[in-house]
Protein backbone atom coordinates (compact mmCIF):
# COMPACT_ATOMS: atom_id res chain seq x y z
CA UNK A 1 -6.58 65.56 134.24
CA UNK A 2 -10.32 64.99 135.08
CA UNK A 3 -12.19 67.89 133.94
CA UNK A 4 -14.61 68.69 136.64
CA UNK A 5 -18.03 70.30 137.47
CA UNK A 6 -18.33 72.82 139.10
CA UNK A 7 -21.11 74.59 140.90
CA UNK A 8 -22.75 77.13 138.77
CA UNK A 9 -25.17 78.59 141.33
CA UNK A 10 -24.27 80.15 144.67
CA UNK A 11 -25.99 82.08 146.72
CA UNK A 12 -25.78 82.81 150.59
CA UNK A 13 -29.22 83.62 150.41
CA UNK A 14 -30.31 81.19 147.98
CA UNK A 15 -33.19 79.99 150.10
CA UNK A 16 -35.16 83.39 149.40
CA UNK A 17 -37.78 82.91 146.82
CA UNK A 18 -37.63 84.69 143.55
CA UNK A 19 -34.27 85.33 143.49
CA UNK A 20 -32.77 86.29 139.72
CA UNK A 21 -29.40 85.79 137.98
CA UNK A 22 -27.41 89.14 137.35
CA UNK A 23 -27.72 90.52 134.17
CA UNK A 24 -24.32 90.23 131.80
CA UNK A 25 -22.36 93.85 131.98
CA UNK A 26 -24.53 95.17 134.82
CA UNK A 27 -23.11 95.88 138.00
CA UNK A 28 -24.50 94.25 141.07
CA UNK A 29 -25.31 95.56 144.44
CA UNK A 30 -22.15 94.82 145.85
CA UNK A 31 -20.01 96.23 142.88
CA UNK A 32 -21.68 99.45 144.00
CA UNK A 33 -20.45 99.14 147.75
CA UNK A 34 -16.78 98.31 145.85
CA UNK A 35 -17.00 101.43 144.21
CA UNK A 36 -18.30 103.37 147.40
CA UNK A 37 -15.84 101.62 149.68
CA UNK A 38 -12.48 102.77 146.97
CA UNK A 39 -14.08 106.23 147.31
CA UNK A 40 -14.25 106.86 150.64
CA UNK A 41 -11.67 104.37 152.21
CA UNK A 42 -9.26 106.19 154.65
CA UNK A 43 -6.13 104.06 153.63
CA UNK A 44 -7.07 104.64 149.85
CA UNK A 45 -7.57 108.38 150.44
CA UNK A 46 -3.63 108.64 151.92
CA UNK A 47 -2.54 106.94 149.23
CA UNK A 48 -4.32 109.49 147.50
CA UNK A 49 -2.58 112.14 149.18
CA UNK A 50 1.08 110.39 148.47
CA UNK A 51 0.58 110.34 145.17
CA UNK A 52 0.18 113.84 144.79
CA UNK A 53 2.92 114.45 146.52
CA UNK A 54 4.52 112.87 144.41
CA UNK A 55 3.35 114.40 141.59
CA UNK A 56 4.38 117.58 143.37
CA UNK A 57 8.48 116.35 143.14
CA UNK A 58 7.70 116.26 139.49
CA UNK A 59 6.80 119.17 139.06
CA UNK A 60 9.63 120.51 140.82
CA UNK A 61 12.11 118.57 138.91
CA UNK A 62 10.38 119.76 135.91
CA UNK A 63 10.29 123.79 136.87
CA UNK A 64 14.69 123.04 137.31
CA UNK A 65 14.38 122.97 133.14
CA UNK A 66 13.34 126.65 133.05
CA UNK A 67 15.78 129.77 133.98
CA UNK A 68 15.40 131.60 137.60
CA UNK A 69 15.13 135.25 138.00
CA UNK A 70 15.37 136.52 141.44
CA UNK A 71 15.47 140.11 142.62
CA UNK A 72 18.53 140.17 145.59
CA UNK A 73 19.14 143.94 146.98
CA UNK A 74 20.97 144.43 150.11
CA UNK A 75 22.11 147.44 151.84
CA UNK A 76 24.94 147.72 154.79
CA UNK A 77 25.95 149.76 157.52
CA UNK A 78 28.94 149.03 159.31
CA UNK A 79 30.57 150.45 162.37
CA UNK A 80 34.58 149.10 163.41
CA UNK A 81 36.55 146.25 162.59
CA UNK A 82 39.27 145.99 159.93
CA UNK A 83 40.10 149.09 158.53
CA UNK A 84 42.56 149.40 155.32
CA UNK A 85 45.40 152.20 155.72
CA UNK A 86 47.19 152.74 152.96
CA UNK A 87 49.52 156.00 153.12
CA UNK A 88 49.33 157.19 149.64
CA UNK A 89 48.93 160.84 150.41
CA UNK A 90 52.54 160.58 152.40
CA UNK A 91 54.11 158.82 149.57
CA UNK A 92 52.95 161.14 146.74
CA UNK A 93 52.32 164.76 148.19
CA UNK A 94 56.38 165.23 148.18
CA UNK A 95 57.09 163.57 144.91
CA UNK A 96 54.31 165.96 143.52
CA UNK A 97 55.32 169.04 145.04
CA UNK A 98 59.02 168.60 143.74
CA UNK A 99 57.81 167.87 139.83
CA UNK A 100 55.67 171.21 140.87
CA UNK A 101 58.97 173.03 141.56
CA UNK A 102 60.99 171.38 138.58
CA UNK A 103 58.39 172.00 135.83
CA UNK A 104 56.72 175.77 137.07
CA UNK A 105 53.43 174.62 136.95
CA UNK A 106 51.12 173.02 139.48
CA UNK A 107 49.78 170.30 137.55
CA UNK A 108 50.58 167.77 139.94
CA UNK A 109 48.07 167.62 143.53
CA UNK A 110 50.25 167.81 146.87
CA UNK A 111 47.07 167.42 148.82
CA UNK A 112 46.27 163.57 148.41
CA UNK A 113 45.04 162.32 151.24
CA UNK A 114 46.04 158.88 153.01
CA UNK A 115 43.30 155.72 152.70
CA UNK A 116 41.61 155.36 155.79
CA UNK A 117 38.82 153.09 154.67
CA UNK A 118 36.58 150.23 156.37
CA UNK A 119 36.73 146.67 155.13
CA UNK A 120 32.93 146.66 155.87
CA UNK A 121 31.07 148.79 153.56
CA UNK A 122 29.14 151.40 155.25
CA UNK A 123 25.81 153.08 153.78
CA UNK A 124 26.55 150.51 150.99
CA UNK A 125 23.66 148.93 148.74
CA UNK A 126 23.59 146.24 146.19
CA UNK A 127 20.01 146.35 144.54
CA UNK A 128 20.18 143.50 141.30
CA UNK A 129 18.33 141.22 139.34
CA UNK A 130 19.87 137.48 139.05
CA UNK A 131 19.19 135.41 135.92
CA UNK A 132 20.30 131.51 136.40
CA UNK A 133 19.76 129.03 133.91
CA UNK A 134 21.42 125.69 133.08
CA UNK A 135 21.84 125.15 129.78
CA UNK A 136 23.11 121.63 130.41
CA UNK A 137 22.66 119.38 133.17
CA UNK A 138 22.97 115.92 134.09
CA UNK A 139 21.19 116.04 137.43
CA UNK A 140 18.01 118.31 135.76
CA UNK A 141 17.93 115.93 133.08
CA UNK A 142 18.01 112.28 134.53
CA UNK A 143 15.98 113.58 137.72
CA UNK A 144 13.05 114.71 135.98
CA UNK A 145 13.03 110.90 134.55
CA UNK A 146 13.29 109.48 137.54
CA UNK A 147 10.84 111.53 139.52
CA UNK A 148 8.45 110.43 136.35
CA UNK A 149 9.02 106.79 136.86
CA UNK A 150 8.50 107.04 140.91
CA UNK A 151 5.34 108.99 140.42
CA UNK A 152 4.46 106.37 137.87
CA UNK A 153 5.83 103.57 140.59
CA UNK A 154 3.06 105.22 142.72
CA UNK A 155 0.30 105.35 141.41
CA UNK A 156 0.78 101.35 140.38
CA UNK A 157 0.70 100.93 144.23
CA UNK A 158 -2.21 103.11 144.52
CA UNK A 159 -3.98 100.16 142.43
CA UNK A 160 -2.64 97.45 144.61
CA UNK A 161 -4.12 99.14 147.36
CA UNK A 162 -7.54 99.05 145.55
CA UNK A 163 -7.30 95.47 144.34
CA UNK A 164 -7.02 94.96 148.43
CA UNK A 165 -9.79 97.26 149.61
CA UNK A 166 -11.90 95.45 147.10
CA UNK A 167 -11.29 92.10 148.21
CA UNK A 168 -11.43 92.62 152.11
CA UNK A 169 -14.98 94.55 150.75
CA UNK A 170 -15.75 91.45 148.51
CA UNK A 171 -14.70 89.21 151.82
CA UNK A 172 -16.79 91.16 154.76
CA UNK A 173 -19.63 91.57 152.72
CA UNK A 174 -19.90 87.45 151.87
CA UNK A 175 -18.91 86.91 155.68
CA UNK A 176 -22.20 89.10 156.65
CA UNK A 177 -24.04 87.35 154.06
CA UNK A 178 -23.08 84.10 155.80
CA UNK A 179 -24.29 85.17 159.36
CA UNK A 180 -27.61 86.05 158.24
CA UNK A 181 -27.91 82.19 156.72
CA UNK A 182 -26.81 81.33 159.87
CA UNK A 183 -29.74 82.99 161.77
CA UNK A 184 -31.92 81.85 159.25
CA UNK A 185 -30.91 78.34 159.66
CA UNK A 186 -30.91 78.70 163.69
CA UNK A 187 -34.11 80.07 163.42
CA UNK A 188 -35.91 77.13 161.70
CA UNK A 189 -34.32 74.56 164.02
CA UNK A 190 -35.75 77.07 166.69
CA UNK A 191 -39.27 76.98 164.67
CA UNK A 192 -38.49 72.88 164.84
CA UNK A 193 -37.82 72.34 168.28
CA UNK A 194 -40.72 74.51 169.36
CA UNK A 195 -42.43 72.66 167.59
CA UNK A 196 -41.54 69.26 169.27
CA UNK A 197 -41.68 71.14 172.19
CA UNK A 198 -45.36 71.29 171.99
CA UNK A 199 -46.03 67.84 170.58
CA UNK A 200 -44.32 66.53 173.47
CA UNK A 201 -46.68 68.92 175.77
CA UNK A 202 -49.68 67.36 174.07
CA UNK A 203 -48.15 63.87 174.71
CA UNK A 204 -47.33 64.39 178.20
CA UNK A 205 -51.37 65.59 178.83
CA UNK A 206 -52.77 63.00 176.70
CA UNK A 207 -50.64 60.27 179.03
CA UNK A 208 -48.49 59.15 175.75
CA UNK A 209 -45.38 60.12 177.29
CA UNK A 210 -43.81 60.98 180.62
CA UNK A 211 -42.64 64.52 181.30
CA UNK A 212 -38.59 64.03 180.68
CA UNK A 213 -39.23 64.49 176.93
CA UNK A 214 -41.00 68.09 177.35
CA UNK A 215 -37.69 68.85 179.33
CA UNK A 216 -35.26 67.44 176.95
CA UNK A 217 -37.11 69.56 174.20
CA UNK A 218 -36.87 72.35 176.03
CA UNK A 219 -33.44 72.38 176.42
CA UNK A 220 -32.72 71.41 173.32
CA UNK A 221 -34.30 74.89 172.23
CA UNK A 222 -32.72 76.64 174.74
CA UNK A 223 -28.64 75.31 173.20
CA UNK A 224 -30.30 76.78 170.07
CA UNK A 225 -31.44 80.32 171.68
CA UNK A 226 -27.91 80.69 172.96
CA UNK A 227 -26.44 79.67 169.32
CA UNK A 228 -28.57 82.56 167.86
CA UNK A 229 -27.05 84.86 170.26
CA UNK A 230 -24.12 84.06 169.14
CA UNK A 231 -25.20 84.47 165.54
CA UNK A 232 -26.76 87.96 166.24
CA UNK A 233 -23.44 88.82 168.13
CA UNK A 234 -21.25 87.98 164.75
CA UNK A 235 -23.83 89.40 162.45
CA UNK A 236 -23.35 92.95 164.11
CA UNK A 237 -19.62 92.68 164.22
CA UNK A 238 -19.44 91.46 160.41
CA UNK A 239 -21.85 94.61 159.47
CA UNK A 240 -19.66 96.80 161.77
CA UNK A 241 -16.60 95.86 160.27
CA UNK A 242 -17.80 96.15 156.78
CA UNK A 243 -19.14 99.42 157.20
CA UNK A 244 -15.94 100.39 158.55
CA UNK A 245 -14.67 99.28 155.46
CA UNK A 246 -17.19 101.71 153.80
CA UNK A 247 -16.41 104.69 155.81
CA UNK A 248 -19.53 104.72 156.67
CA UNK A 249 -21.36 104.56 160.43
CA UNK A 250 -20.37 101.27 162.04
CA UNK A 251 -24.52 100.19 162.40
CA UNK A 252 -25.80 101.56 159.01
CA UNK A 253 -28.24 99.30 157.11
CA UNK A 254 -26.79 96.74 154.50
CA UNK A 255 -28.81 95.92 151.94
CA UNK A 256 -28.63 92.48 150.33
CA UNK A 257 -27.64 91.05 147.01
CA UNK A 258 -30.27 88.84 145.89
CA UNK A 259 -28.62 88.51 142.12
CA UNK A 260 -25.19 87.23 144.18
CA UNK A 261 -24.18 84.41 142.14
CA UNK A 262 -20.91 82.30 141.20
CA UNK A 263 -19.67 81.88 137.79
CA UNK A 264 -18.13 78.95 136.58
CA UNK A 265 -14.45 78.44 137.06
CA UNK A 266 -12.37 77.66 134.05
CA UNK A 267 -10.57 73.79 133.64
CA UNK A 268 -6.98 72.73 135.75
CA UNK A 269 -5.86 72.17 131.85
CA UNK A 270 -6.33 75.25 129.88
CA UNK A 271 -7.46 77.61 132.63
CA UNK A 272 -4.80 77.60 135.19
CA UNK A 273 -1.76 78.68 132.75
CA UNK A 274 -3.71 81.42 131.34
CA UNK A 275 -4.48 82.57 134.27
CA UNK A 276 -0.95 82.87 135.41
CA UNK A 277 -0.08 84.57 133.07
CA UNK A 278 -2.96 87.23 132.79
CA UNK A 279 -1.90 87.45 136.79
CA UNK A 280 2.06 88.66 135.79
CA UNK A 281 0.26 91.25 132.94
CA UNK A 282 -2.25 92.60 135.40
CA UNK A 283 -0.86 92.80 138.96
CA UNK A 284 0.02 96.03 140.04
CA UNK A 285 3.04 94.96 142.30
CA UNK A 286 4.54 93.92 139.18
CA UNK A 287 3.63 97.54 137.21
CA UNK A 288 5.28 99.22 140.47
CA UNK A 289 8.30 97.45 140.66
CA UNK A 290 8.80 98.06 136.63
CA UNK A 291 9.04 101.31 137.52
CA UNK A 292 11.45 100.83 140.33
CA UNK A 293 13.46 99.51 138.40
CA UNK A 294 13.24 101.96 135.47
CA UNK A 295 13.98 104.86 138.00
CA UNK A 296 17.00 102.34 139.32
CA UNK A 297 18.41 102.29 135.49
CA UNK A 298 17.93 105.84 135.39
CA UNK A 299 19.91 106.63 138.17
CA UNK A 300 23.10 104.35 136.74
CA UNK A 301 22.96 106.61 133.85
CA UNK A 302 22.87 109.84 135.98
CA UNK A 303 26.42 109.08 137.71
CA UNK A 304 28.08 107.71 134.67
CA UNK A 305 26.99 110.82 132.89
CA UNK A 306 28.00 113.10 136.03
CA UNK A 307 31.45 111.04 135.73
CA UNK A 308 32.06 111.69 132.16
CA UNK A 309 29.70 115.13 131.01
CA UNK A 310 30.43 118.64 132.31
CA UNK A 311 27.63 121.12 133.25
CA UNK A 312 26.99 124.41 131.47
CA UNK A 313 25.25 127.17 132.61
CA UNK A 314 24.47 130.60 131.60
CA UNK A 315 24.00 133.50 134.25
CA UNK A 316 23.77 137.43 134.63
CA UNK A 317 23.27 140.21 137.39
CA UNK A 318 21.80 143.78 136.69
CA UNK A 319 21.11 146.12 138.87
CA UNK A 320 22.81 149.15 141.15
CA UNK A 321 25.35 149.07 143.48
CA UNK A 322 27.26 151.89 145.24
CA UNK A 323 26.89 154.07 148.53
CA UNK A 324 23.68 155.76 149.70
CA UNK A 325 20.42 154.85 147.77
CA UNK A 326 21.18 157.59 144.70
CA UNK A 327 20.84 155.17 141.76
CA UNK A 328 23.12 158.01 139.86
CA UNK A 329 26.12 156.24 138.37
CA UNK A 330 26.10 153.18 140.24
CA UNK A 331 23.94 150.97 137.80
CA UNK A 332 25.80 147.78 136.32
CA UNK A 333 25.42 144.59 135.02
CA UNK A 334 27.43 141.49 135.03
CA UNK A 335 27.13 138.51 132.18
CA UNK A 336 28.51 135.00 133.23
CA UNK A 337 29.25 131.65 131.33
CA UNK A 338 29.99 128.63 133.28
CA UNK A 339 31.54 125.27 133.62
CA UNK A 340 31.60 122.78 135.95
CA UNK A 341 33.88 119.30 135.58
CA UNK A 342 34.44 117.64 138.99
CA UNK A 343 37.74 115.71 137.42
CA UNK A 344 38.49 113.90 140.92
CA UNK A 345 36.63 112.81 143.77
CA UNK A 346 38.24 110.31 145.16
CA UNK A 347 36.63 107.74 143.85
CA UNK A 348 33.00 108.90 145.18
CA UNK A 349 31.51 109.05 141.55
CA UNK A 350 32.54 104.91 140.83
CA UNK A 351 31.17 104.15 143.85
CA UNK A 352 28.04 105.55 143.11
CA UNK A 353 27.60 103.98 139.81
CA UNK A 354 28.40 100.46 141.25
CA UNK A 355 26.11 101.14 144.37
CA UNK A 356 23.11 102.42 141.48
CA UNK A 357 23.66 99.22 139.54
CA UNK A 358 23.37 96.85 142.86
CA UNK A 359 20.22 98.07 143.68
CA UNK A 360 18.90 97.78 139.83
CA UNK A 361 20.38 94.09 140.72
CA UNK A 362 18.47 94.15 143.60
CA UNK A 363 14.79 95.13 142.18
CA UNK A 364 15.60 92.59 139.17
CA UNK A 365 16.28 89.58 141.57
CA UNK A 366 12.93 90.79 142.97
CA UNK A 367 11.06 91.22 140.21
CA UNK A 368 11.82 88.16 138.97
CA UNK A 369 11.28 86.52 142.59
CA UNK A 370 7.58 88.08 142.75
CA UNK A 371 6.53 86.98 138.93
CA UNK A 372 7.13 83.35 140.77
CA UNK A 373 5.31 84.19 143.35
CA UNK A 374 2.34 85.40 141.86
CA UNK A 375 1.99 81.96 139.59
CA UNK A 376 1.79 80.26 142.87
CA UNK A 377 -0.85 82.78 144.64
CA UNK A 378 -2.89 81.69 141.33
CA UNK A 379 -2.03 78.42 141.16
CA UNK A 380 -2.65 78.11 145.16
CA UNK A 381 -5.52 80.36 144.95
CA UNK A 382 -6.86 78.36 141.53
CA UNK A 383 -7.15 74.57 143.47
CA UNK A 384 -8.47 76.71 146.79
CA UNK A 385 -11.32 76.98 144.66
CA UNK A 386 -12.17 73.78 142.94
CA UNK A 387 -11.37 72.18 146.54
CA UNK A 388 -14.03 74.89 147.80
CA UNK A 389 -16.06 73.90 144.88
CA UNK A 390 -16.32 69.93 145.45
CA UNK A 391 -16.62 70.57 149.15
CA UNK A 392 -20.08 72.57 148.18
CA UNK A 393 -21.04 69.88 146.48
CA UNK A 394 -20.77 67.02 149.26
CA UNK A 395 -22.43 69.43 151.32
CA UNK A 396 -25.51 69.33 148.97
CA UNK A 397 -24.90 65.97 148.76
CA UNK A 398 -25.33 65.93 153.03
CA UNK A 399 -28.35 68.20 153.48
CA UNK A 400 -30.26 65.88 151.07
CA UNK A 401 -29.72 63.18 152.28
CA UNK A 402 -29.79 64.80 156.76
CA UNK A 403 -33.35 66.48 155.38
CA UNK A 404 -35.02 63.36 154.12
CA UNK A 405 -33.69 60.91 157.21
CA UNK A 406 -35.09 64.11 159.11
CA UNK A 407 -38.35 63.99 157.43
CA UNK A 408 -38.21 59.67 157.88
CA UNK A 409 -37.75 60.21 161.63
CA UNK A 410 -40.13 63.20 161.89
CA UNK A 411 -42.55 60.85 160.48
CA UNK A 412 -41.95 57.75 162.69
CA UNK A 413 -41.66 60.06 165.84
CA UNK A 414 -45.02 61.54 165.57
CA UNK A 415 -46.58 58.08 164.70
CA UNK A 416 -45.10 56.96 168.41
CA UNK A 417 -42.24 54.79 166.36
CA UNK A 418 -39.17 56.38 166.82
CA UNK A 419 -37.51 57.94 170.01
CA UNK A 420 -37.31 61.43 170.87
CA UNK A 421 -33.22 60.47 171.31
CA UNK A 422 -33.36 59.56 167.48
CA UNK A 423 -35.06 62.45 166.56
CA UNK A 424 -33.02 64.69 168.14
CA UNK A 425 -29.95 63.12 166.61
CA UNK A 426 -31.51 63.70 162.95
CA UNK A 427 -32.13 67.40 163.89
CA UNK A 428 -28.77 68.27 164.77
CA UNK A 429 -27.58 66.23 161.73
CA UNK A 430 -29.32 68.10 159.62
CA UNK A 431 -28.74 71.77 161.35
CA UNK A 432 -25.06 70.77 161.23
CA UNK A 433 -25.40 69.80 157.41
CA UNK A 434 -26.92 73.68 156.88
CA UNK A 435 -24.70 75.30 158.73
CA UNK A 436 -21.95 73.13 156.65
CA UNK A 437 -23.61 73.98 153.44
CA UNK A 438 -23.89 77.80 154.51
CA UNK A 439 -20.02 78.09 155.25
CA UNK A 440 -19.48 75.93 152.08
CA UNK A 441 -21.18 78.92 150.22
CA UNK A 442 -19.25 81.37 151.85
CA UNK A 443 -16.10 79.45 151.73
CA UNK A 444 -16.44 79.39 147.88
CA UNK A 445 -17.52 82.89 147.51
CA UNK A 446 -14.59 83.84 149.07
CA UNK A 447 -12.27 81.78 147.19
CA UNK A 448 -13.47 82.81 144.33
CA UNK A 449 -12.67 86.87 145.14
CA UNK A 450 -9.25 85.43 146.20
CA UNK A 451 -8.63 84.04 142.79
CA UNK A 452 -9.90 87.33 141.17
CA UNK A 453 -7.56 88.85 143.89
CA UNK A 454 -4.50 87.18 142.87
CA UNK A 455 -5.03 87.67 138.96
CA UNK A 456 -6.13 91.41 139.54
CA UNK A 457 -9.60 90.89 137.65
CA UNK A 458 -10.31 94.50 137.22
């Protein structure tokens, strides 16, 4: 393939006079609105405020590796309901009394009283401490990965978000940059035309001319007036929307970036692969859904090891418990070891196995899908530019050759040898070749942030 030129120098305000090439390494004007815009974006800042949420969950799945004490006491009063009657007195009074009378001795009670007793414990308390702690567990274990990977998952879409903030920044700021060359081109065809406007006044008085071409003029100027209305009206709307971009006040001042420039784009041949490829590396989207599907892998393992691995825990209570608050003879404490083995389910634990590894399927299909996807943003996003590029150039090419017919015509008009039709027809060539030129520039600054875009230049 051809290799082509491209444009080296572009600047939307290239007409102002001493303007100077960017240092290497030092950040321009409008890397410093980047940075301001990423810090005080609202979108940014709740993506700020999910990813510490998220970062919360972790640390929740992370406090489930440490043991839980908890201090439980109760106390009940109870009035009615189920009673338990038991009539032990009537059933062992007589049979005491007798071995009384067969033996001579009263060591046997004949006063035992029948149970009478509440199933609800009145003036009852249970005052304990309750130590917890899982000594093995599938669920702690695989969910503290996964809540790693999703908080990991987040804050790779966190930096997608900035890689778009920056380029609608990048964008808006180029698009305001573009309606002040706009005024400053309407503005010198106004300059122009008023000044034909008076020519024609002195031609008219001096008897050169008749009066239709003072009238002609002056509405000529006026189409241009209501073009830089226009203008004005897009150049507040562009510095609105970029300041809203900002977070800052919709009508606050934007300075202008006289070291703006365009750097050379690399060749179709050796360019355009690399670039691909540092695009799949680099992008975010592609970071985030790694981890998607990392956390997806994780959770195939957690139900094939809830399937196939019991849990163990460990587990105590200490503490009182009796009637009325004495705390005299009623302390106690309780040590536990535990399993837990769900052998059947019916079926529930394969199912969830097979429905974890369809949707780490599902993120691989679509991992794969957006690598593809992102070689053709570049690739699209790669010609976008050299098409930008050679457009920029005819335009040069035009506004050459529409200023020196204009200066030909100019010539011949004032010397009485052209018409004022002609050299009105020359003007608007040539304003039409500027404004051309102008949205070239744009158009290729633009492109070129949209290329950046796509790769994820940091």
């Amino acid at each position: 393939m051809k290799q082509r030129l491209y444009v080296l120098l572009l600047m939307i305000i290239g007409s102002l006079p001493g303007a100077a090439q960017p240092l290497p390494g030092k950040p321009t004007l409008l890397d410093g609105y980047v940075q301001e815009g990423l810090a005080n974006n609202l979108t940014l800042k709740q993506e700020g405020y999910e990813l510490r949420r998220v970062a919360e969950s972790l640390t929740q799945a992370k406090a489930l590796f440490y043991p839980r004490v908890a201090f439980n006491p109760t106390y009940s009063l109870a009035a009615g309901g189920r009673r338990l009657e038991f009539p032990v007195g009537d059933l062992l009074n007589p049979a005491y009394a007798t071995l009384n009378k067969l033996t001579g001795q009263d060591r046997f009670p004949t006063n035992i009283p029948n149970v009478n007793q509440l199933l609800a414990p009145n003036d009852f308390h249970d005052t304990k401490f309750t130590l917890q702690y899982a000594v093995y567990n599938t669920d702690v274990q695989y969910n503290y990965l996964i809540q790693k990977q999703l908080l990991s998952a987040q804050e790779a879409r966190k930096r997608v978000v900035e890689n778009e903030i920056r380029y609608g920044i990048q964008t808006a700021y180029y698009q305001y940059l573009q309606t002040l060359e706009g005024l400053r081109i309407y503005d010198n065809a106004r300059s122009t035309l008023r000044e034909l406007t008076r020519l024609n006044e002195k031609l008219v008085a001096n008897n050169v001319a008749t009066k239709e071409i003072v009238s002609q003029a002056r509405y000529e100027l006026s189409k241009v007036d209501q073009q830089v209305a226009v203008a004005e009206k897009n150049r507040e709307s562009a510095r609105a929307y970029f300041n809203f971009l900002l977070n800052r006040d919709l009508a606050a001042p934007i300075q202008i970036d006289s070291t703006l420039a365009l750097v050379k784009a690399p060749s179709a041949e050796n360019g355009l692969p690399d670039m691909q490829q540092a695009a799949v590396r680099n992008r975010q989207e592609v970071s985030q859904l790694t981890y998607s599907l990392a956390a997806a892998q994780t959770a195939v393992k957690l139900n094939e090891a809830n399937a196939l691995i019991p849990n163990l825990y460990v587990g105590g209570n200490a503490g009182f418990q009796g009637f009325g608050y004495t705390f005299r003879n009623q302390a106690y404490a309780v040590a536990q070891l535990g399993l837990q083995w769900d052998l059947f389910r019916g079926y529930e634990k394969r199912s969830k196995i097979q429905q974890a590894k369809i949707q780490t399927g599902l993120l691989q299909t679509r991992l794969a899908e957006l690598e593809r996807q992102i070689q053709l943003q570049v690739l699209q996003a790669f010609y976008d530019l050299d098409a930008a590029n050679e457009s920029l150039v005819a335009t040069q090419s035009g506004v050459a050759n529409a200023e020196q017919t204009f200066r030909i015509i100019d010539s011949k008009y004032r010397n009485g040898q052209a018409l004022l039709i002609e050299f009105l027809r020359v003007q608007n060539d040539r304003l039409t070749a500027q404004l051309q030129q102008s949205l070239a520039r744009e158009d290729v600054l633009v492109k070129r942030a949209a290329l950046d875009r796509v790769v994820a230049v940091p």
